[in-house]
Protein backbone atom coordinates (compact mmCIF):
# COMPACT_ATOMS: atom_id res chain seq x y z
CA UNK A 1 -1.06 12.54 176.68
CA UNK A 2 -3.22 13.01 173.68
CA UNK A 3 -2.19 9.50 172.76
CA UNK A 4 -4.04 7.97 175.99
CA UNK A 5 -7.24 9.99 174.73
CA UNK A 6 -7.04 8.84 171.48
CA UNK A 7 -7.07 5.15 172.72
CA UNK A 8 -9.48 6.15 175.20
CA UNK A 9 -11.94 7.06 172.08
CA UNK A 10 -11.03 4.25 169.85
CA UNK A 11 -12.16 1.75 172.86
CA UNK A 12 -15.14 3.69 173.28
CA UNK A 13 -15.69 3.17 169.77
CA UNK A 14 -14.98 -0.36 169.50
CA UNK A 15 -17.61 -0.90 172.58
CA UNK A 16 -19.81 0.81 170.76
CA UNK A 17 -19.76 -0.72 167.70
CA UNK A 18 -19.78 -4.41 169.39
CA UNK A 19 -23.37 -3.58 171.20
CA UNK A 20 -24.52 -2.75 167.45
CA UNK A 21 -23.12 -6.24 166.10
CA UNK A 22 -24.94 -9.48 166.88
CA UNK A 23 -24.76 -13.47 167.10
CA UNK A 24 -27.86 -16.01 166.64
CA UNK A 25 -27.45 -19.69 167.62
CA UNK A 26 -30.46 -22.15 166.90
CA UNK A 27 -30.49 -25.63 168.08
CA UNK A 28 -33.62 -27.78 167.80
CA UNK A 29 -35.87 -24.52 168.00
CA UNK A 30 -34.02 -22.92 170.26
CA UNK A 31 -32.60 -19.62 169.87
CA UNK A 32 -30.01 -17.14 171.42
CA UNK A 33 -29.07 -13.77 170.72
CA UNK A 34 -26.78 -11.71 171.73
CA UNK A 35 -24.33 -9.05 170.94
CA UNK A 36 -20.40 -8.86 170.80
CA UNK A 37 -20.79 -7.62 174.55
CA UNK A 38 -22.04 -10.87 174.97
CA UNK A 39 -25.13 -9.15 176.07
CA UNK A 40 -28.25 -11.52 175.75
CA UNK A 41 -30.88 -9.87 173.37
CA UNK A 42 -33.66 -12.61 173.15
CA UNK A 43 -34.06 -15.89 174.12
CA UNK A 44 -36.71 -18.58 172.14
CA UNK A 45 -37.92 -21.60 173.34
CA UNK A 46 -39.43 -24.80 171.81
CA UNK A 47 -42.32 -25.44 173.71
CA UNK A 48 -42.27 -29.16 171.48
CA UNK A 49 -38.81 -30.25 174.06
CA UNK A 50 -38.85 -31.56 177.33
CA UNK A 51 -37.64 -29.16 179.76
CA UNK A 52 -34.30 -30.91 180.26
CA UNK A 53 -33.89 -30.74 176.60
CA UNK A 54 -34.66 -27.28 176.04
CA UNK A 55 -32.04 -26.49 179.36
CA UNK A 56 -29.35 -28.80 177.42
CA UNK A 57 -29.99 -27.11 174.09
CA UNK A 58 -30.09 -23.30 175.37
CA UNK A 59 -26.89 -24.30 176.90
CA UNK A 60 -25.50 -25.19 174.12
CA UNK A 61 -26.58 -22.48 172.13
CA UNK A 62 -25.34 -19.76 174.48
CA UNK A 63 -21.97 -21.64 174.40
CA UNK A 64 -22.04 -21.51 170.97
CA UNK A 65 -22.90 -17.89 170.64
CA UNK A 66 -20.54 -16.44 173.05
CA UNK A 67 -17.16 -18.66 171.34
CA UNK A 68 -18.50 -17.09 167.94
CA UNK A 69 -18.75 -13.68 169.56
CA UNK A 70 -15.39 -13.69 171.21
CA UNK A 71 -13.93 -14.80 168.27
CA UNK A 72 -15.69 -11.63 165.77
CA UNK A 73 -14.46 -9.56 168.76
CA UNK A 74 -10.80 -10.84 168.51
CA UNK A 75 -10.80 -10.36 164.70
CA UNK A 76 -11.84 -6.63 165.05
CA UNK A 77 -9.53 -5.54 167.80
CA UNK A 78 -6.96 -7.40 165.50
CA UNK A 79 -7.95 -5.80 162.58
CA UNK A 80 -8.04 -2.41 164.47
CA UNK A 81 -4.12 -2.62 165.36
CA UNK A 82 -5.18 -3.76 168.79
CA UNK A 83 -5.24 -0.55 170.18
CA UNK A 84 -1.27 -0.16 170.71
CA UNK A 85 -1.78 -1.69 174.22
């Protein structure tokens, strides 16, 4: 039983500590951020683009950011044992 509330903790843990960690993409101006939650914390546009290029390039960028993000998340829960599930 204590077991379950010790993996119950560590998750809580690792959530925690991927809010705290964060990703930045840039393309052409353009930048995303966003945590290992793959919550988005801010957003910059180039004025300079067309608006079809700034929509291709944010795309891209949030693309970018969240396969990076997954990828620092995998490591960590790796890293961490995986939490025995």
């Amino acid at each position: 039983m204590f077991d379950k509330f010790k993996q119950i903790k560590q998750l809580k843990d690792f959530e925690s500590s991927l809010k705290k960690q964060t990703v930045t993409k840039e393309k052409n101006g353009i930048t995303v951020t966003l945590n290992l939650k793959m919550d988005i914390l801010d957003i910059k546009l180039n004025p300079e683009l067309e608006i079809s290029e700034q929509e291709k390039k944010l795309k891209d960028c949030l693309n970018d950011a969240m396969n990076e993000a997954k990828l620092e998340m995998a490591k960590q829960a790796q890293s961490m044992g995986g939490f025995g599930f």
